[in-house]
N, C-alpha and C. Protein backbone atom coordinates (compact mmCIF):
# COMPACT_ATOMS: atom_id res chain seq x y z
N UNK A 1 253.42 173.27 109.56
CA UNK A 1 252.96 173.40 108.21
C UNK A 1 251.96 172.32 107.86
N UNK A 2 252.21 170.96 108.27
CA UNK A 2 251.49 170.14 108.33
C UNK A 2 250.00 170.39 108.68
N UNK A 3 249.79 171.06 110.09
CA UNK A 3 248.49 171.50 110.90
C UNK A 3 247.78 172.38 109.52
N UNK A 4 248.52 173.26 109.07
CA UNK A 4 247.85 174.32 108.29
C UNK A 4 247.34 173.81 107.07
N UNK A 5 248.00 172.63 106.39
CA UNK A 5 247.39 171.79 105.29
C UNK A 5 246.33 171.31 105.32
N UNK A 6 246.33 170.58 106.73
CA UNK A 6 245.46 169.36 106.93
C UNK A 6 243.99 170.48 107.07
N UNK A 7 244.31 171.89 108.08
CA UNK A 7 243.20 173.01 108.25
C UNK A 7 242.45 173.46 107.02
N UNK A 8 243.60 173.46 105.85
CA UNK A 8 242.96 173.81 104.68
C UNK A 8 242.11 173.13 104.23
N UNK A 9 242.17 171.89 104.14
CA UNK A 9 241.59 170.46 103.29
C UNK A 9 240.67 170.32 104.06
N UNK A 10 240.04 170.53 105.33
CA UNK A 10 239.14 170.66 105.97
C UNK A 10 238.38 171.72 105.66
N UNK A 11 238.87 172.68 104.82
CA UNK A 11 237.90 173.67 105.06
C UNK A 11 237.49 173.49 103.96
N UNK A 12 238.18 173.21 102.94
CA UNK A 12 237.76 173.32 101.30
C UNK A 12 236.40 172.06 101.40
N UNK A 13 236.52 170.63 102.01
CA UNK A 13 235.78 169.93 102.36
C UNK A 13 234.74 169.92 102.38
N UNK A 14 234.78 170.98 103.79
CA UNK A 14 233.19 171.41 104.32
C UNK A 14 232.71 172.67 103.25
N UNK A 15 233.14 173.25 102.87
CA UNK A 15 233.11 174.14 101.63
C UNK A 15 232.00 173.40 100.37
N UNK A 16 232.84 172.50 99.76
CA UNK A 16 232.43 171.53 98.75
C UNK A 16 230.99 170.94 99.35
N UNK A 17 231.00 170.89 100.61
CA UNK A 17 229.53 169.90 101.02
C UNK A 17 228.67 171.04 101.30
N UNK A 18 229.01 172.11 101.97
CA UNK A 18 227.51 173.14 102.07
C UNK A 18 227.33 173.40 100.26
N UNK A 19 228.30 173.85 99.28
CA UNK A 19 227.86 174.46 98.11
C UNK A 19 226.50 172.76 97.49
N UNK A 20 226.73 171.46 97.62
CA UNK A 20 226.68 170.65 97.09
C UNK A 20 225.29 170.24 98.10
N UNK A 21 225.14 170.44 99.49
CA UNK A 21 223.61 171.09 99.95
C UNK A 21 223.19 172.03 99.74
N UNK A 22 223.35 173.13 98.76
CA UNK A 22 222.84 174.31 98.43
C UNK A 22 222.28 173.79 97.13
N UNK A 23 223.20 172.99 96.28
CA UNK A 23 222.80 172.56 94.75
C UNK A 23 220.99 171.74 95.32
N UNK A 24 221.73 170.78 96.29
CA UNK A 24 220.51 169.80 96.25
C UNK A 24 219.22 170.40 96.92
N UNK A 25 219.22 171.19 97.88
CA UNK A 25 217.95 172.05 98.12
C UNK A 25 217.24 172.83 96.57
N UNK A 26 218.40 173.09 96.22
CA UNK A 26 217.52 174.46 94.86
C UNK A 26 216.67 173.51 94.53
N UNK A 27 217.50 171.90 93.61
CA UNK A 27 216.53 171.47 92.96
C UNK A 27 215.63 170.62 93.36
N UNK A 28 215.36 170.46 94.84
CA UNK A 28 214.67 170.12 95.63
C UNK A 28 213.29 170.93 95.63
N UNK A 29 213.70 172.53 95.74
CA UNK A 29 212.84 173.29 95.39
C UNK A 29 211.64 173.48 94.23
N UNK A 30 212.61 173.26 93.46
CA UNK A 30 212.07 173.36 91.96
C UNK A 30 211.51 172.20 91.44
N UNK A 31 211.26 171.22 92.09
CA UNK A 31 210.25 170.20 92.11
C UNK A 31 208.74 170.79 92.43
N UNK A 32 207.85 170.71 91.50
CA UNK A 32 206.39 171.36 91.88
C UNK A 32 205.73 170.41 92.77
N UNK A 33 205.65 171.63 94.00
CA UNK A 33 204.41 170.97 95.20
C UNK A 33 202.86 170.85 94.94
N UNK A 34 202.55 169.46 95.64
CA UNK A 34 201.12 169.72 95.78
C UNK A 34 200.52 169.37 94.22
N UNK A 35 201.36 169.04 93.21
CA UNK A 35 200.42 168.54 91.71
C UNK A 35 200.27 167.42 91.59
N UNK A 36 199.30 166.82 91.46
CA UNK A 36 199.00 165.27 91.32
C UNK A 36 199.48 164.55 89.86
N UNK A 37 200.42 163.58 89.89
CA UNK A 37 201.00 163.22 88.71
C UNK A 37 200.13 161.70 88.62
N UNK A 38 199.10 161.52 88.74
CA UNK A 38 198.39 160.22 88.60
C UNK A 38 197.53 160.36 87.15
N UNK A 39 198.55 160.06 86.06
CA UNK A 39 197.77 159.91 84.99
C UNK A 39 196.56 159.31 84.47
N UNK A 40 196.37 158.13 85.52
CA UNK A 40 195.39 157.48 85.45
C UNK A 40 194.03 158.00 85.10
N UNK A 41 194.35 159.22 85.80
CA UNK A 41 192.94 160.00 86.27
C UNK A 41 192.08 160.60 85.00
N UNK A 42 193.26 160.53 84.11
CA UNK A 42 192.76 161.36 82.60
C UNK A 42 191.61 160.42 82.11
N UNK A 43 190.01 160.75 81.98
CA UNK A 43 188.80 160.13 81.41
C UNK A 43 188.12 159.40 82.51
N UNK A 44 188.52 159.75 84.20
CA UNK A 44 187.70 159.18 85.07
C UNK A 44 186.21 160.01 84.79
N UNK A 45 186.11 160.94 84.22
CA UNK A 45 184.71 161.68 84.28
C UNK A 45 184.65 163.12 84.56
N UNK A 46 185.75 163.13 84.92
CA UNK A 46 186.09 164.89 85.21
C UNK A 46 187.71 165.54 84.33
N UNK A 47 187.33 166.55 83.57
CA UNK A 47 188.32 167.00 82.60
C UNK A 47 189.71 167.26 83.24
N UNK A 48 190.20 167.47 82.61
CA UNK A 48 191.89 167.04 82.96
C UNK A 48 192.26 168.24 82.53
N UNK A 49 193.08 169.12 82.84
CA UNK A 49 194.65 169.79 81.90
C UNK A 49 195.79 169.54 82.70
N UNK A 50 196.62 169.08 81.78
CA UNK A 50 197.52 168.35 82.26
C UNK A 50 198.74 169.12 81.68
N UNK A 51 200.32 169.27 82.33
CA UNK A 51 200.98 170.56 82.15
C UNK A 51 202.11 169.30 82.10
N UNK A 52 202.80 169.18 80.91
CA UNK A 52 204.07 168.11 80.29
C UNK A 52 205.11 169.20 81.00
N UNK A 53 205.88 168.94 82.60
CA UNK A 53 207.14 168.99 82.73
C UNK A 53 208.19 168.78 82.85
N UNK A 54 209.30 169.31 82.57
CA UNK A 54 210.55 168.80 82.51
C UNK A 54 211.26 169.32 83.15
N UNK A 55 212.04 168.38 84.08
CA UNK A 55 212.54 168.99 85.27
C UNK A 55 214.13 169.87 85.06
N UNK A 56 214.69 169.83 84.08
CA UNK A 56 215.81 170.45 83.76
C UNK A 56 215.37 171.79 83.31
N UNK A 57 214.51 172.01 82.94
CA UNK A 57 213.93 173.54 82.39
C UNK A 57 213.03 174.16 83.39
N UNK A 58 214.16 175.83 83.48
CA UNK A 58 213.38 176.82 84.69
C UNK A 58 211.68 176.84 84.06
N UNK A 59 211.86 176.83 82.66
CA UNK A 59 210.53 177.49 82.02
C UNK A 59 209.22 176.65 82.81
N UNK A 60 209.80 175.48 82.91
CA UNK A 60 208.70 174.36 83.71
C UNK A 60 208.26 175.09 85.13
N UNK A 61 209.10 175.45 85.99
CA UNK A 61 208.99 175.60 87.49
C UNK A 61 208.20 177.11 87.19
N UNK A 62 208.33 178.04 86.29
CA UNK A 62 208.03 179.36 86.02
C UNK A 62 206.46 178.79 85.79
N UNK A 63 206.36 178.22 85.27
CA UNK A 63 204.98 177.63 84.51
C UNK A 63 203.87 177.27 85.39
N UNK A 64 205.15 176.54 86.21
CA UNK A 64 203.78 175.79 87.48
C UNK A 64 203.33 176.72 88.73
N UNK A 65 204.65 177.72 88.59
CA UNK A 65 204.02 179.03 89.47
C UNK A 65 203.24 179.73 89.38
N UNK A 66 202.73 179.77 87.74
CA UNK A 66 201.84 180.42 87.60
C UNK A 66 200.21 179.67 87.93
N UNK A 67 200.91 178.38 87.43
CA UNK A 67 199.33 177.37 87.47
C UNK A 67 198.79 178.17 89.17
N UNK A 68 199.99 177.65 89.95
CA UNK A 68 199.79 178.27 91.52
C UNK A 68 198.72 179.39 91.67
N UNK A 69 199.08 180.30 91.27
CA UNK A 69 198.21 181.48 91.29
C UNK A 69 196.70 181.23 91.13
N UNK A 70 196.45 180.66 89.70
CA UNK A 70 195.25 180.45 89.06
C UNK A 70 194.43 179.49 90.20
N UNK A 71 195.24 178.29 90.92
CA UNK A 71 195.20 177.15 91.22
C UNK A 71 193.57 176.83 91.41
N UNK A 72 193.80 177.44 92.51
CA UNK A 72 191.52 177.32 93.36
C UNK A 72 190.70 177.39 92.09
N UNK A 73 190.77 178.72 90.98
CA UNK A 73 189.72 178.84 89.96
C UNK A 73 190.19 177.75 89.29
N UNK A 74 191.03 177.09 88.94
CA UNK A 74 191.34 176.18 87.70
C UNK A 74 190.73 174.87 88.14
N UNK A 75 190.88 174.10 89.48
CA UNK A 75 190.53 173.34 90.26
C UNK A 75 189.53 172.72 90.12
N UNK A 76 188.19 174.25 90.38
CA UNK A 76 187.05 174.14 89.83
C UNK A 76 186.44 173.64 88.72
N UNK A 77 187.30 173.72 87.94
CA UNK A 77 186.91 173.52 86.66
C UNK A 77 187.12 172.00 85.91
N UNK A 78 188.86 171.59 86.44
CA UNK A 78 189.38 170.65 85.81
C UNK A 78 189.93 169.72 86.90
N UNK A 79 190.69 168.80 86.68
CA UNK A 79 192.04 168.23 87.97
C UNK A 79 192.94 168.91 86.93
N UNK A 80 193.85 169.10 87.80
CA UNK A 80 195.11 169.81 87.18
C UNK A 80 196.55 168.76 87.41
N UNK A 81 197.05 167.84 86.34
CA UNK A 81 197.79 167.24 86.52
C UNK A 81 198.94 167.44 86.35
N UNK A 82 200.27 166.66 86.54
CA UNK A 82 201.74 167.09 85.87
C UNK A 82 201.81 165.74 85.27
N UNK A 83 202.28 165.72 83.98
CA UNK A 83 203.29 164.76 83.01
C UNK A 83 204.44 164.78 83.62
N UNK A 84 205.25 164.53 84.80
CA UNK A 84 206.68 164.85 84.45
C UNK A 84 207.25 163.31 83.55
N UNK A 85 208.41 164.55 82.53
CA UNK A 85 208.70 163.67 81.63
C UNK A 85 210.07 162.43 82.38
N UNK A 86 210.20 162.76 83.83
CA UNK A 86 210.94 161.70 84.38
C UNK A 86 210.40 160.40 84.74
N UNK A 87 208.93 160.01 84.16
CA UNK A 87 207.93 158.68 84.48
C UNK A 87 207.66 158.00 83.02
N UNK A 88 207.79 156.48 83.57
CA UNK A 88 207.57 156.31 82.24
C UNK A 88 205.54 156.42 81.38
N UNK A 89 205.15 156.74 83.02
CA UNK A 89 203.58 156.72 82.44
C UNK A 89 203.72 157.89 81.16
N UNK A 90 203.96 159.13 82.03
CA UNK A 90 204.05 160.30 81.15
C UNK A 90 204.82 160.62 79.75
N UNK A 91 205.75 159.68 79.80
CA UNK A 91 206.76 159.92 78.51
C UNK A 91 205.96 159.19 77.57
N UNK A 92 205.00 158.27 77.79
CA UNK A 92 203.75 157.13 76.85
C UNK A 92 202.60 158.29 76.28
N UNK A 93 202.38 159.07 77.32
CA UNK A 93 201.37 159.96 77.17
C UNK A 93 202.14 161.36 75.83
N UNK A 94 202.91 161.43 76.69
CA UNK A 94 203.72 162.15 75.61
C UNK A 94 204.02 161.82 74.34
N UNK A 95 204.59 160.82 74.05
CA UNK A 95 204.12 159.98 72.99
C UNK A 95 203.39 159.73 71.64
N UNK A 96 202.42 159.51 72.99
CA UNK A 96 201.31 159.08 72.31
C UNK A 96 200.73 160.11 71.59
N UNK A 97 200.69 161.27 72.43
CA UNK A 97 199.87 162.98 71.39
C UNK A 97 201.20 163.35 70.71
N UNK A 98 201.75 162.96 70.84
CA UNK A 98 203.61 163.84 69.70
C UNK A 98 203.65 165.14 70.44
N UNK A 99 203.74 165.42 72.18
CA UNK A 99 203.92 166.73 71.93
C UNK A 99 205.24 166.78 73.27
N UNK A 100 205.74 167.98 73.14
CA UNK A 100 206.82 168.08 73.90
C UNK A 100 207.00 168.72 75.58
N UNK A 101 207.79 169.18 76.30
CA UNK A 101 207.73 169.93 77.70
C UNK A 101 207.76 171.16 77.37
N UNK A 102 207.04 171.49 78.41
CA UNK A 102 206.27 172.80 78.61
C UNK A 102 204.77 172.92 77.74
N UNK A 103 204.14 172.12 77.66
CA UNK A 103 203.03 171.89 76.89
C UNK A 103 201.59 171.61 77.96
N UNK A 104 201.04 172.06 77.63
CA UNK A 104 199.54 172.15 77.95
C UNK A 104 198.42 171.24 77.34
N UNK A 105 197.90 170.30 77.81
CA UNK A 105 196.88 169.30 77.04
C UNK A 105 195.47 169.29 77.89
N UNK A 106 194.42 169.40 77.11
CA UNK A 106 193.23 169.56 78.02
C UNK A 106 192.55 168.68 77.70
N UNK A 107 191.86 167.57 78.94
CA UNK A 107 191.35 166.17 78.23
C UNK A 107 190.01 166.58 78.50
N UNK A 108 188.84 165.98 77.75
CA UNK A 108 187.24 166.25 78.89
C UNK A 108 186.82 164.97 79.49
N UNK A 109 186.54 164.51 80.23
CA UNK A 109 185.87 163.23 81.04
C UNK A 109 186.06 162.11 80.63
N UNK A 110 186.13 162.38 79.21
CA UNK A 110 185.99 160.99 78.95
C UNK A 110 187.24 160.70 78.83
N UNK A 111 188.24 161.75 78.44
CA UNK A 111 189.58 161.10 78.33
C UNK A 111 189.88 161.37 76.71
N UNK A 112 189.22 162.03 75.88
CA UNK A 112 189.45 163.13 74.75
C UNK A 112 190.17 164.06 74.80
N UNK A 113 191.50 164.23 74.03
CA UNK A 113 191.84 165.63 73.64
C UNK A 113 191.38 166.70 73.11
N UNK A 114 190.97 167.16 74.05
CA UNK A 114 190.21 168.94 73.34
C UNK A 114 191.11 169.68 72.83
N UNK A 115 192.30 169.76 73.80
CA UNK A 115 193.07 170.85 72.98
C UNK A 115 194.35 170.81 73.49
N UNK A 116 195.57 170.90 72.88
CA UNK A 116 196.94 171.14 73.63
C UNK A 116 197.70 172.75 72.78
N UNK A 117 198.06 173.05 73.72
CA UNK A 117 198.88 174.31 73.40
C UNK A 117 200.46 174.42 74.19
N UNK A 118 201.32 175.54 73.69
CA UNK A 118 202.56 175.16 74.38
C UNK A 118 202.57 176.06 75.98
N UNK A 119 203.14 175.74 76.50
CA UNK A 119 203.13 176.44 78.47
C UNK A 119 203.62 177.94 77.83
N UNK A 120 204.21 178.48 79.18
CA UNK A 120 204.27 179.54 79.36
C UNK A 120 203.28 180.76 79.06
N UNK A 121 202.06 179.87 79.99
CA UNK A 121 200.63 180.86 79.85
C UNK A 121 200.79 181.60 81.08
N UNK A 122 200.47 182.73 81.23
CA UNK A 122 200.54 183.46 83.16
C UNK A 122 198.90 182.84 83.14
N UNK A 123 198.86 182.95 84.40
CA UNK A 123 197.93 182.57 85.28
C UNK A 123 196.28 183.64 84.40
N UNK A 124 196.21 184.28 84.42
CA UNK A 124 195.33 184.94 83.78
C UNK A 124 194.74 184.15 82.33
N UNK A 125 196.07 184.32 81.15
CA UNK A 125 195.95 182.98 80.27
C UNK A 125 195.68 182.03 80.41
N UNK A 126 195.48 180.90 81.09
CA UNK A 126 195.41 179.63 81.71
C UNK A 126 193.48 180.08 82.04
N UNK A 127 193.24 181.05 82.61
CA UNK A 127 191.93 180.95 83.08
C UNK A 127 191.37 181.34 81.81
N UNK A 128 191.81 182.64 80.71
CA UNK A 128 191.27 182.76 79.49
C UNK A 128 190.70 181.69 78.44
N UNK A 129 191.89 180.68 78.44
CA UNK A 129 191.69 179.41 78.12
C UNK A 129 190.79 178.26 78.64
N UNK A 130 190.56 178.28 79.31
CA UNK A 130 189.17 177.14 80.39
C UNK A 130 188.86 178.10 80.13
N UNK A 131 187.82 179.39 80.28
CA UNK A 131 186.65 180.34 79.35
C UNK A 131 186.56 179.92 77.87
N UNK A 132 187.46 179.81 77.16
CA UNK A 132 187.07 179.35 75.84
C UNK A 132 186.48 177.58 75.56
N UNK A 133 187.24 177.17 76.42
CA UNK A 133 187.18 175.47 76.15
C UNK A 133 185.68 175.09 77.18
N UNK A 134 184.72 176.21 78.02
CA UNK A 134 184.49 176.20 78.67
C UNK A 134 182.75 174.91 78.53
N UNK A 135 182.63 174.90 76.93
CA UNK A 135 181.11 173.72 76.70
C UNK A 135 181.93 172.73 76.60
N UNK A 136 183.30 172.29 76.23
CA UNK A 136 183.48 170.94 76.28
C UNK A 136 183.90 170.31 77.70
N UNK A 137 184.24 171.54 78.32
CA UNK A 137 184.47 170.09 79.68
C UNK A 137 183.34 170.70 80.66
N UNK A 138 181.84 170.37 79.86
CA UNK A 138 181.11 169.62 80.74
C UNK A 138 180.48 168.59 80.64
């Protein structure tokens, strides 16, 4: 009876550690690849939109999938940065304009706010938007 306890507690164990590497991959996942979070960059001379995320909200990871899509045409146009609100650069920046996650801010060169709006634009939106904003960031 002993053997069969000790078998159980082993299994529940290894149980508890794959579910608890399954947790830590997802949100491993859901960390956005490939976005440059160097705030610095906002007013080097080339326009900015910069996408305030927050890593506890799907709406963020939904958001940046879409940036994905757009990515190459948007590129062109702007640097495409992330705020995440887990830095303290970004939470200053945040701040500083009063605005919240899932938010959209478009700087031009010099490091001016042209315009902020809230996320959850699809990829199409996002390019509609750089068409409108399209004389100030040059």
């Amino acid at each position: 009876m002993s053997e069969s306890r000790g078998r159980k507690t082993l299994i529940i164990a290894l149980s508890s550690l794959l579910v608890l590497a399954a947790l830590g991959y997802a949100v491993w996942l859901a960390i956005p690849k490939g976005f440059d979070t160097d705030l610095s960059k906002i007013g080097n001379g080339q326009p900015a939109l910069v996408f305030v995320y927050e890593r506890d909200l799907v709406a963020s990871s939904r958001q940046t999938a879409e940036m994905n899509r757009e990515r190459a045409a948007l590129e062109e146009r702007v640097q495409l940065l992330i705020a995440d609100t887990g830095h303290p650069e970004a939470r200053a920046l945040i701040s500083r304009y009063q605005v919240g996650p899932i938010t959209f801010m478009l700087f031009d060169g010099d490091g001016s706010l042209i315009n902020s709006w809230p996320g959850l634009s699809t990829a199409e939106e996002l390019r509609a938007l750089m068409d409108q904003a399209g004389p100030a960031l040059r």
